[in-house]
C-alpha atoms as a PDB file:
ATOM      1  CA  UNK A   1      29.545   2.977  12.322  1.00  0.00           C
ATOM      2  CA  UNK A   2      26.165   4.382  11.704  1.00  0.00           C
ATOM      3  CA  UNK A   3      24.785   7.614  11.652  1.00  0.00           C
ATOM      4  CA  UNK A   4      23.304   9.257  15.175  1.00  0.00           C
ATOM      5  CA  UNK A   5      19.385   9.615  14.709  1.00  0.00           C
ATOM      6  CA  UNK A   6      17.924  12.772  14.328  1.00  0.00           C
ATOM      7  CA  UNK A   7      14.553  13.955  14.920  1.00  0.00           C
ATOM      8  CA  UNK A   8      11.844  13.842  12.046  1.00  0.00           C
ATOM      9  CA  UNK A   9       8.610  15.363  12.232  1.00  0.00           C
ATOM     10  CA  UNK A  10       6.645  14.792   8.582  1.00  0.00           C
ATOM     11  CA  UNK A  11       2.874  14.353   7.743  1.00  0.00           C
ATOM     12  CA  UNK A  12       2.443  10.597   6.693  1.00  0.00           C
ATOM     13  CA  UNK A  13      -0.565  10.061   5.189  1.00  0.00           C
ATOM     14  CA  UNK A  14      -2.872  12.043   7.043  1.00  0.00           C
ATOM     15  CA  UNK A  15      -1.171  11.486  10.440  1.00  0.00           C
ATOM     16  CA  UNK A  16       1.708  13.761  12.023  1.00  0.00           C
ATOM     17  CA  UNK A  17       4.285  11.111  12.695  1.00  0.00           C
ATOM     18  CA  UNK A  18       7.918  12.115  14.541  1.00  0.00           C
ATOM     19  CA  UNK A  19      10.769  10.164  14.439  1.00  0.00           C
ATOM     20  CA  UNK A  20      14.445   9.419  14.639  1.00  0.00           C
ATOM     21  CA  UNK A  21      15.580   9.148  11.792  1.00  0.00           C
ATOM     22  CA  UNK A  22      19.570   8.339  10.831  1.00  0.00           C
ATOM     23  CA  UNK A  23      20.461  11.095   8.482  1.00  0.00           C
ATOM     24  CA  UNK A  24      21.429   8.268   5.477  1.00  0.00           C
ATOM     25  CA  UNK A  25      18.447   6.644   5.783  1.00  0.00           C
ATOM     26  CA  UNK A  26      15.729   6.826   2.473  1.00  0.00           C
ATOM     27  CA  UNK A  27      12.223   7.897   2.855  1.00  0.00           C
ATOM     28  CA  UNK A  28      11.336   4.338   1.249  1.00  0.00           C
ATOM     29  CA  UNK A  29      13.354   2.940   4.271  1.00  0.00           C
ATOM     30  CA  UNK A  30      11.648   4.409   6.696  1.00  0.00           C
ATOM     31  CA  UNK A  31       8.230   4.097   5.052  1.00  0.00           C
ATOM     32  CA  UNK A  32       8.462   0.295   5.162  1.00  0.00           C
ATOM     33  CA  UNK A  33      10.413  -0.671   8.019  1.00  0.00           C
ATOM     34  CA  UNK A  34       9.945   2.224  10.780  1.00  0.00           C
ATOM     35  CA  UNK A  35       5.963   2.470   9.801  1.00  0.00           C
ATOM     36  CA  UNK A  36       4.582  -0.374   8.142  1.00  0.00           C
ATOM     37  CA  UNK A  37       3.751   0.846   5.012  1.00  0.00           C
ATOM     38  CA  UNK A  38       4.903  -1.534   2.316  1.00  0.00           C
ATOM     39  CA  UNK A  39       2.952  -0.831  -0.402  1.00  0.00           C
ATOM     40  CA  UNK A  40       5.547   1.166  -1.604  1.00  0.00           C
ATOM     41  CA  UNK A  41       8.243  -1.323  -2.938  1.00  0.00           C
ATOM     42  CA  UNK A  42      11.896  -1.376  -3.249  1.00  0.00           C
ATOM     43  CA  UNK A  43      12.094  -2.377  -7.132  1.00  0.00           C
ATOM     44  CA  UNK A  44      15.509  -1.090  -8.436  1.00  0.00           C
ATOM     45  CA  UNK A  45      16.880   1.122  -5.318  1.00  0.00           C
ATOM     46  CA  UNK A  46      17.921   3.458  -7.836  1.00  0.00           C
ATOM     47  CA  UNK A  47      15.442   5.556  -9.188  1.00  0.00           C
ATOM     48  CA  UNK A  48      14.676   4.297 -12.560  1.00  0.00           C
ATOM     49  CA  UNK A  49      11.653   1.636 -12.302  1.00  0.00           C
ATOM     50  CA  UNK A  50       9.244   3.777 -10.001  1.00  0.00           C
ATOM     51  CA  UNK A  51       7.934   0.950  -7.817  1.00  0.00           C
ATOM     52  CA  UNK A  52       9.266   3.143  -4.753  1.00  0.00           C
ATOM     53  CA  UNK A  53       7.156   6.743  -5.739  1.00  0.00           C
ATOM     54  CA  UNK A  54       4.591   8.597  -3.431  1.00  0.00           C
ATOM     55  CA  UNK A  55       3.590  12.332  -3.530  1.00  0.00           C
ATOM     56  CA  UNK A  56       5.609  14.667  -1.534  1.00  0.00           C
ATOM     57  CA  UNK A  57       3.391  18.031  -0.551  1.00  0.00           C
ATOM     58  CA  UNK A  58       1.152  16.308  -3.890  1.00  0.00           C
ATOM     59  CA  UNK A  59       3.881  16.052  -6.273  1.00  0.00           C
ATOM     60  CA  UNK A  60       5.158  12.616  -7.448  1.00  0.00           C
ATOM     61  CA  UNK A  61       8.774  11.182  -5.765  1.00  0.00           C
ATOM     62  CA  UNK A  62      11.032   8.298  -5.993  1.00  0.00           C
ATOM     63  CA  UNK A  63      11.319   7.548  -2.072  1.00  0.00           C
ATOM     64  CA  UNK A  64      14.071   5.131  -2.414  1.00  0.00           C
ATOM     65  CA  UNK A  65      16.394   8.336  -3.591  1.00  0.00           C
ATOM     66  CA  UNK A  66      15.025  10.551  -0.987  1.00  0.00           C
ATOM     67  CA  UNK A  67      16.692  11.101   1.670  1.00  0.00           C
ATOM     68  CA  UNK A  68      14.152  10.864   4.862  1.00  0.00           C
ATOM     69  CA  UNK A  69      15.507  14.252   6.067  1.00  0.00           C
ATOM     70  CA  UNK A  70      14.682  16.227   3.032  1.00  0.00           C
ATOM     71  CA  UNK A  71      10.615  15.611   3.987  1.00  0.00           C
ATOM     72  CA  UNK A  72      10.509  17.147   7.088  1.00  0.00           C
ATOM     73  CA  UNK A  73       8.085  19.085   7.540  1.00  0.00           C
ATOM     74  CA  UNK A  74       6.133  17.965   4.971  1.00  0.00           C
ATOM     75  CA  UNK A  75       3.039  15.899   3.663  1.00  0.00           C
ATOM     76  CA  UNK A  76       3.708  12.229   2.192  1.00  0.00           C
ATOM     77  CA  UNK A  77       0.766  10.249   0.809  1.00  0.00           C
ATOM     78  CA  UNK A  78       1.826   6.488   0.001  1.00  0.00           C
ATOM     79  CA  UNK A  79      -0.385   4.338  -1.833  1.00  0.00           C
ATOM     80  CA  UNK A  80      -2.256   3.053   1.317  1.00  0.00           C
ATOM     81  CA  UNK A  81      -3.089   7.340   2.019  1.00  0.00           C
ATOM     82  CA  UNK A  82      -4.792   7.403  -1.182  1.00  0.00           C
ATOM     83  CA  UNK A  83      -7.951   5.404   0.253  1.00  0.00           C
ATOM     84  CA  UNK A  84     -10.525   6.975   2.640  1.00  0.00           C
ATOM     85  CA  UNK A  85     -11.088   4.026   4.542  1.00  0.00           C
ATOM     86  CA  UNK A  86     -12.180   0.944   3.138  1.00  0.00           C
ATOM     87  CA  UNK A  87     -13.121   2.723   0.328  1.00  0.00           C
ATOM     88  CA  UNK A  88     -10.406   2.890  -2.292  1.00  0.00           C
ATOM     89  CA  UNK A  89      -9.372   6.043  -4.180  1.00  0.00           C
ATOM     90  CA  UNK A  90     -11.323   6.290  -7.717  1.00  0.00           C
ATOM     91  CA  UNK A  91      -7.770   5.317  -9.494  1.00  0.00           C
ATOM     92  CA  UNK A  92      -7.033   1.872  -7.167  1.00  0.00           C
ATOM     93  CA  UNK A  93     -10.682   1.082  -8.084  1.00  0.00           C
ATOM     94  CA  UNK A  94      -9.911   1.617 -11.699  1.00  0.00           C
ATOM     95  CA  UNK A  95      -7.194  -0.146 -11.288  1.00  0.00           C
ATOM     96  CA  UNK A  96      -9.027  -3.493  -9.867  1.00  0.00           C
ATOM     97  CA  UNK A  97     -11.804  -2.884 -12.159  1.00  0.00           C
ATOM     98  CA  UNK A  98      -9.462  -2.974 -15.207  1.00  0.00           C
ATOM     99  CA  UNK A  99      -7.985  -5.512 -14.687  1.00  0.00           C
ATOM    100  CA  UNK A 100      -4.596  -3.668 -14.602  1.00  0.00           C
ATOM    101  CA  UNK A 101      -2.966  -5.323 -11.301  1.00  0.00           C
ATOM    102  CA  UNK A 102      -0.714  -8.321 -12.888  1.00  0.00           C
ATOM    103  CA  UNK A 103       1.314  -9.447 -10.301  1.00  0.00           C
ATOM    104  CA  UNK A 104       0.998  -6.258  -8.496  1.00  0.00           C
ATOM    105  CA  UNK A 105       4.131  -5.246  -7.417  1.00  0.00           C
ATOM    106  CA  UNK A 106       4.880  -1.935  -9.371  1.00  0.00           C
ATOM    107  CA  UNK A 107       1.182  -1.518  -9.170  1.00  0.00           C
ATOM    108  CA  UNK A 108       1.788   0.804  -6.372  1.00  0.00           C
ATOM    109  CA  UNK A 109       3.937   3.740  -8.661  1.00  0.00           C
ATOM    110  CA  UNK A 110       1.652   3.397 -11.139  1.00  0.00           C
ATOM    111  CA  UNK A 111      -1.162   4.429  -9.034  1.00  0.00           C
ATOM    112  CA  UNK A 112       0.569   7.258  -7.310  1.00  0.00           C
ATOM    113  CA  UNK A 113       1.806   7.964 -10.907  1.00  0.00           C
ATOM    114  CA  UNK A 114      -1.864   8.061 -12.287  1.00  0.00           C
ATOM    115  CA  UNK A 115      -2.999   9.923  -9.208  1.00  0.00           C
ATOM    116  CA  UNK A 116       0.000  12.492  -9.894  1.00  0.00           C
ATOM    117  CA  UNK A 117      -1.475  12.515 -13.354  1.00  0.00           C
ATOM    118  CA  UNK A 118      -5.137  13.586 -12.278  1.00  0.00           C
ATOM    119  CA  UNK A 119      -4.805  15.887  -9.779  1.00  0.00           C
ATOM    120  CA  UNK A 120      -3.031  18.183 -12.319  1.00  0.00           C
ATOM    121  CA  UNK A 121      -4.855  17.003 -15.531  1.00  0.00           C
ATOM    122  CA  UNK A 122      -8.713  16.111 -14.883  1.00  0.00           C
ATOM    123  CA  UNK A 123      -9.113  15.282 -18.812  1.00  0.00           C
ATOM    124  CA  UNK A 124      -5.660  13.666 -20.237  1.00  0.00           C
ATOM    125  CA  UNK A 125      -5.295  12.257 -23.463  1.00  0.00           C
ATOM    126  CA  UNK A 126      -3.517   8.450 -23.739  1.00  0.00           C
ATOM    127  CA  UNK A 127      -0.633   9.773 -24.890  1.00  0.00           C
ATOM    128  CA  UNK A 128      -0.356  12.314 -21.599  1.00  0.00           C
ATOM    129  CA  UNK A 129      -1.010   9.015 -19.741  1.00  0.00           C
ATOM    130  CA  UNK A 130       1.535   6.838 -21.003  1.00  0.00           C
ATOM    131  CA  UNK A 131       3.781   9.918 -20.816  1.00  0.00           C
ATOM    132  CA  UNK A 132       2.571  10.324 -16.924  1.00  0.00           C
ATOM    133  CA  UNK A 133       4.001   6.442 -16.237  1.00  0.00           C
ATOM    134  CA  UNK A 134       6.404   6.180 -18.816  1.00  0.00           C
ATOM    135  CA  UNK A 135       8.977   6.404 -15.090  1.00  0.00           C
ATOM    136  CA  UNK A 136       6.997   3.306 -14.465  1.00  0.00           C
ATOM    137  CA  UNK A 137       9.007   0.216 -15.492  1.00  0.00           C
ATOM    138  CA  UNK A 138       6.400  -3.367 -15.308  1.00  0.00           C
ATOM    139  CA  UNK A 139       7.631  -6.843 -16.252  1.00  0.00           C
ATOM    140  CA  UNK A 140       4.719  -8.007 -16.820  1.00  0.00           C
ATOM    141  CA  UNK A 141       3.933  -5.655 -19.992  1.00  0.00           C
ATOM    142  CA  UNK A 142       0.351  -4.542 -18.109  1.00  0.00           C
ATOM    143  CA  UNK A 143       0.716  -1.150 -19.634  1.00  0.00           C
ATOM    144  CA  UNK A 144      -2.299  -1.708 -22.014  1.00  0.00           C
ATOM    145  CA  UNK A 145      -4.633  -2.291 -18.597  1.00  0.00           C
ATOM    146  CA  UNK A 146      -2.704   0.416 -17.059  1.00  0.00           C
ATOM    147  CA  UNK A 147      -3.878   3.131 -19.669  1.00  0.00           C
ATOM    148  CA  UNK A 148      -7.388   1.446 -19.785  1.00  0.00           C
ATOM    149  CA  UNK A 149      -7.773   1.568 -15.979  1.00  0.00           C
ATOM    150  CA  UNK A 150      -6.655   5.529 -15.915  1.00  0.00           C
ATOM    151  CA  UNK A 151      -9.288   6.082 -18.563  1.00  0.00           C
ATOM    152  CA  UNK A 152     -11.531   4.806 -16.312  1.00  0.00           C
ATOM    153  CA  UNK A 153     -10.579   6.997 -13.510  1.00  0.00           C
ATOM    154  CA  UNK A 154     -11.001   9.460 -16.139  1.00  0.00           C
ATOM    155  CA  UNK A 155     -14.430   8.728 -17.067  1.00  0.00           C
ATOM    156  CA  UNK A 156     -15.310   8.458 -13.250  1.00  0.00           C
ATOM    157  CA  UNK A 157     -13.998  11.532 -11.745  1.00  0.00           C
ATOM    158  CA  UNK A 158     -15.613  13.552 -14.557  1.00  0.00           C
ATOM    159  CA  UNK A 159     -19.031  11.252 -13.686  1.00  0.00           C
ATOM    160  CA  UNK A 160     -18.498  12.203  -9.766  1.00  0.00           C
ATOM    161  CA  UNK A 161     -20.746  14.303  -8.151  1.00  0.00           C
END
Protein backbone atom coordinates (compact mmCIF):
# COMPACT_ATOMS: atom_id res chain seq x y z
CA UNK A 1 0.00 0.00 0.00
CA UNK A 2 1.57 3.28 -0.74
CA UNK A 3 1.80 6.36 0.94
CA UNK A 4 -1.17 9.22 0.39
CA UNK A 5 0.51 12.27 -1.51
CA UNK A 6 1.08 15.29 0.15
CA UNK A 7 1.52 18.67 -1.07
CA UNK A 8 5.12 20.03 -1.98
CA UNK A 9 5.87 23.44 -2.75
CA UNK A 10 10.00 23.81 -3.36
CA UNK A 11 12.05 26.16 -5.68
CA UNK A 12 13.48 23.87 -8.53
CA UNK A 13 15.92 25.46 -10.30
CA UNK A 14 14.76 28.81 -10.63
CA UNK A 15 11.05 27.87 -10.97
CA UNK A 16 8.44 27.51 -7.97
CA UNK A 17 7.19 24.03 -8.67
CA UNK A 18 4.19 22.35 -6.26
CA UNK A 19 3.52 18.96 -6.06
CA UNK A 20 2.19 15.80 -4.53
CA UNK A 21 4.53 14.21 -3.31
CA UNK A 22 4.21 10.54 -1.34
CA UNK A 23 5.91 11.16 1.92
CA UNK A 24 8.65 8.03 1.13
CA UNK A 25 9.47 9.27 -1.94
CA UNK A 26 13.45 10.74 -2.51
CA UNK A 27 14.14 14.11 -3.84
CA UNK A 28 16.24 12.17 -6.65
CA UNK A 29 12.85 10.39 -7.35
CA UNK A 30 11.00 13.08 -7.88
CA UNK A 31 13.68 15.09 -9.67
CA UNK A 32 13.81 12.51 -12.48
CA UNK A 33 10.56 11.02 -12.84
CA UNK A 34 7.88 13.77 -11.64
CA UNK A 35 10.07 16.69 -13.52
CA UNK A 36 12.32 15.56 -16.06
CA UNK A 37 15.44 16.33 -14.77
CA UNK A 38 17.80 13.42 -15.20
CA UNK A 39 20.93 14.77 -15.07
CA UNK A 40 21.06 13.88 -11.71
CA UNK A 41 21.65 10.01 -11.67
CA UNK A 42 20.76 7.21 -9.49
CA UNK A 43 24.43 5.64 -9.10
CA UNK A 44 24.45 3.66 -5.77
CA UNK A 45 20.89 4.68 -4.11
CA UNK A 46 22.73 4.90 -1.04
CA UNK A 47 24.64 7.81 -0.52
CA UNK A 48 28.17 6.89 -1.03
CA UNK A 49 29.12 7.49 -4.91
CA UNK A 50 27.56 11.11 -5.29
CA UNK A 51 26.16 10.72 -8.81
CA UNK A 52 22.66 11.74 -7.17
CA UNK A 53 23.98 15.41 -5.39
CA UNK A 54 22.49 18.96 -6.09
CA UNK A 55 22.60 22.07 -3.79
CA UNK A 56 19.88 22.47 -1.36
CA UNK A 57 19.40 26.46 -0.35
CA UNK A 58 23.41 26.35 -2.08
CA UNK A 59 24.79 23.68 -0.04
CA UNK A 60 25.76 20.30 -1.61
CA UNK A 61 23.12 17.04 -1.04
CA UNK A 62 22.83 13.47 -1.86
CA UNK A 63 19.11 13.57 -3.32
CA UNK A 64 18.73 9.91 -3.46
CA UNK A 65 18.83 10.00 0.66
CA UNK A 66 16.64 12.95 0.86
CA UNK A 67 13.55 12.60 1.54
CA UNK A 68 11.38 14.97 -0.98
CA UNK A 69 9.53 16.37 2.08
CA UNK A 70 12.50 17.64 3.93
CA UNK A 71 12.97 20.46 0.82
CA UNK A 72 9.96 22.14 1.10
CA UNK A 73 10.16 25.27 1.04
CA UNK A 74 13.31 25.49 -0.27
CA UNK A 75 15.71 26.20 -3.31
CA UNK A 76 17.18 23.07 -5.33
CA UNK A 77 19.60 23.71 -8.20
CA UNK A 78 20.32 20.36 -10.24
CA UNK A 79 22.94 20.26 -12.69
CA UNK A 80 20.69 21.46 -15.61
CA UNK A 81 19.95 24.96 -13.01
CA UNK A 82 23.51 25.62 -13.10
CA UNK A 83 23.35 26.98 -16.86
CA UNK A 84 21.81 30.38 -17.81
CA UNK A 85 20.44 29.29 -20.90
CA UNK A 86 22.37 27.85 -23.52
CA UNK A 87 25.17 29.12 -21.96
CA UNK A 88 26.75 26.69 -19.54
CA UNK A 89 27.94 27.55 -16.02
CA UNK A 90 31.88 28.45 -16.02
CA UNK A 91 32.48 24.84 -14.21
CA UNK A 92 30.33 22.55 -17.04
CA UNK A 93 32.44 24.58 -19.54
CA UNK A 94 35.56 23.62 -17.71
CA UNK A 95 34.43 20.56 -17.58
CA UNK A 96 33.96 20.07 -21.59
CA UNK A 97 36.97 22.06 -22.14
CA UNK A 98 39.09 19.65 -20.02
CA UNK A 99 38.33 17.04 -21.23
CA UNK A 100 37.00 15.71 -17.86
CA UNK A 101 33.49 14.11 -19.06
CA UNK A 102 34.50 10.20 -19.61
CA UNK A 103 31.50 8.50 -19.98
CA UNK A 104 29.64 11.13 -18.20
CA UNK A 105 27.52 9.67 -15.88
CA UNK A 106 28.85 10.83 -12.39
CA UNK A 107 29.83 13.88 -14.29
CA UNK A 108 26.80 15.48 -12.91
CA UNK A 109 28.02 15.30 -8.79
CA UNK A 110 31.13 16.28 -9.73
CA UNK A 111 29.97 19.45 -11.15
CA UNK A 112 27.56 20.32 -8.43
CA UNK A 113 30.49 19.13 -6.20
CA UNK A 114 32.97 21.64 -7.91
CA UNK A 115 30.29 24.29 -7.97
CA UNK A 116 29.75 23.57 -4.07
CA UNK A 117 33.49 23.98 -3.99
CA UNK A 118 33.58 27.60 -5.60
CA UNK A 119 30.93 29.33 -4.31
CA UNK A 120 32.56 28.96 -0.84
CA UNK A 121 36.27 28.92 -1.95
CA UNK A 122 36.99 31.35 -5.06
CA UNK A 123 40.89 30.33 -4.88
CA UNK A 124 41.24 26.44 -3.71
CA UNK A 125 44.28 24.62 -3.71
CA UNK A 126 44.27 20.82 -5.51
CA UNK A 127 44.31 19.29 -2.50
CA UNK A 128 40.91 21.37 -1.28
CA UNK A 129 39.64 20.12 -4.68
CA UNK A 130 40.18 16.58 -4.52
CA UNK A 131 39.03 16.92 -0.90
CA UNK A 132 35.72 18.86 -2.34
CA UNK A 133 34.92 15.46 -4.65
CA UNK A 134 36.59 12.99 -2.76
CA UNK A 135 32.23 11.97 -2.08
CA UNK A 136 32.54 11.58 -5.77
CA UNK A 137 33.10 7.91 -6.69
CA UNK A 138 34.07 7.60 -11.00
CA UNK A 139 34.84 4.27 -12.69
CA UNK A 140 36.42 5.58 -15.13
CA UNK A 141 39.47 7.03 -12.94
CA UNK A 142 38.77 10.78 -14.69
CA UNK A 143 39.81 12.37 -11.48
CA UNK A 144 43.08 13.77 -13.03
CA UNK A 145 40.66 15.82 -15.76
CA UNK A 146 38.37 16.42 -12.97
CA UNK A 147 40.98 18.51 -10.88
CA UNK A 148 42.37 20.01 -14.19
CA UNK A 149 38.90 21.14 -15.35
CA UNK A 150 38.15 22.85 -11.68
CA UNK A 151 41.46 24.63 -12.09
CA UNK A 152 40.17 25.93 -14.98
CA UNK A 153 37.04 27.19 -13.50
CA UNK A 154 39.45 28.55 -11.15
CA UNK A 155 41.50 30.44 -13.47
CA UNK A 156 38.21 31.69 -15.22
CA UNK A 157 36.12 32.98 -12.50
CA UNK A 158 39.13 34.90 -11.15
CA UNK A 159 39.60 36.15 -15.14
CA UNK A 160 35.66 37.15 -15.15
CA UNK A 161 34.70 40.48 -15.29
Amino acid sequence: MSAMPVALSVCVNGEERALAVPTHRTLLDILRNELALTGTKKGCNAGTCGACNVLVDGAPMRSCLCLAMTVANKNVTTVEGLANGATLSIVQQAFLDAGAIQCGFCMPGMIISATALLSENQRPTRDEIRTAISGNLCRCSGYVKVVEAIELAVTRTEHRP
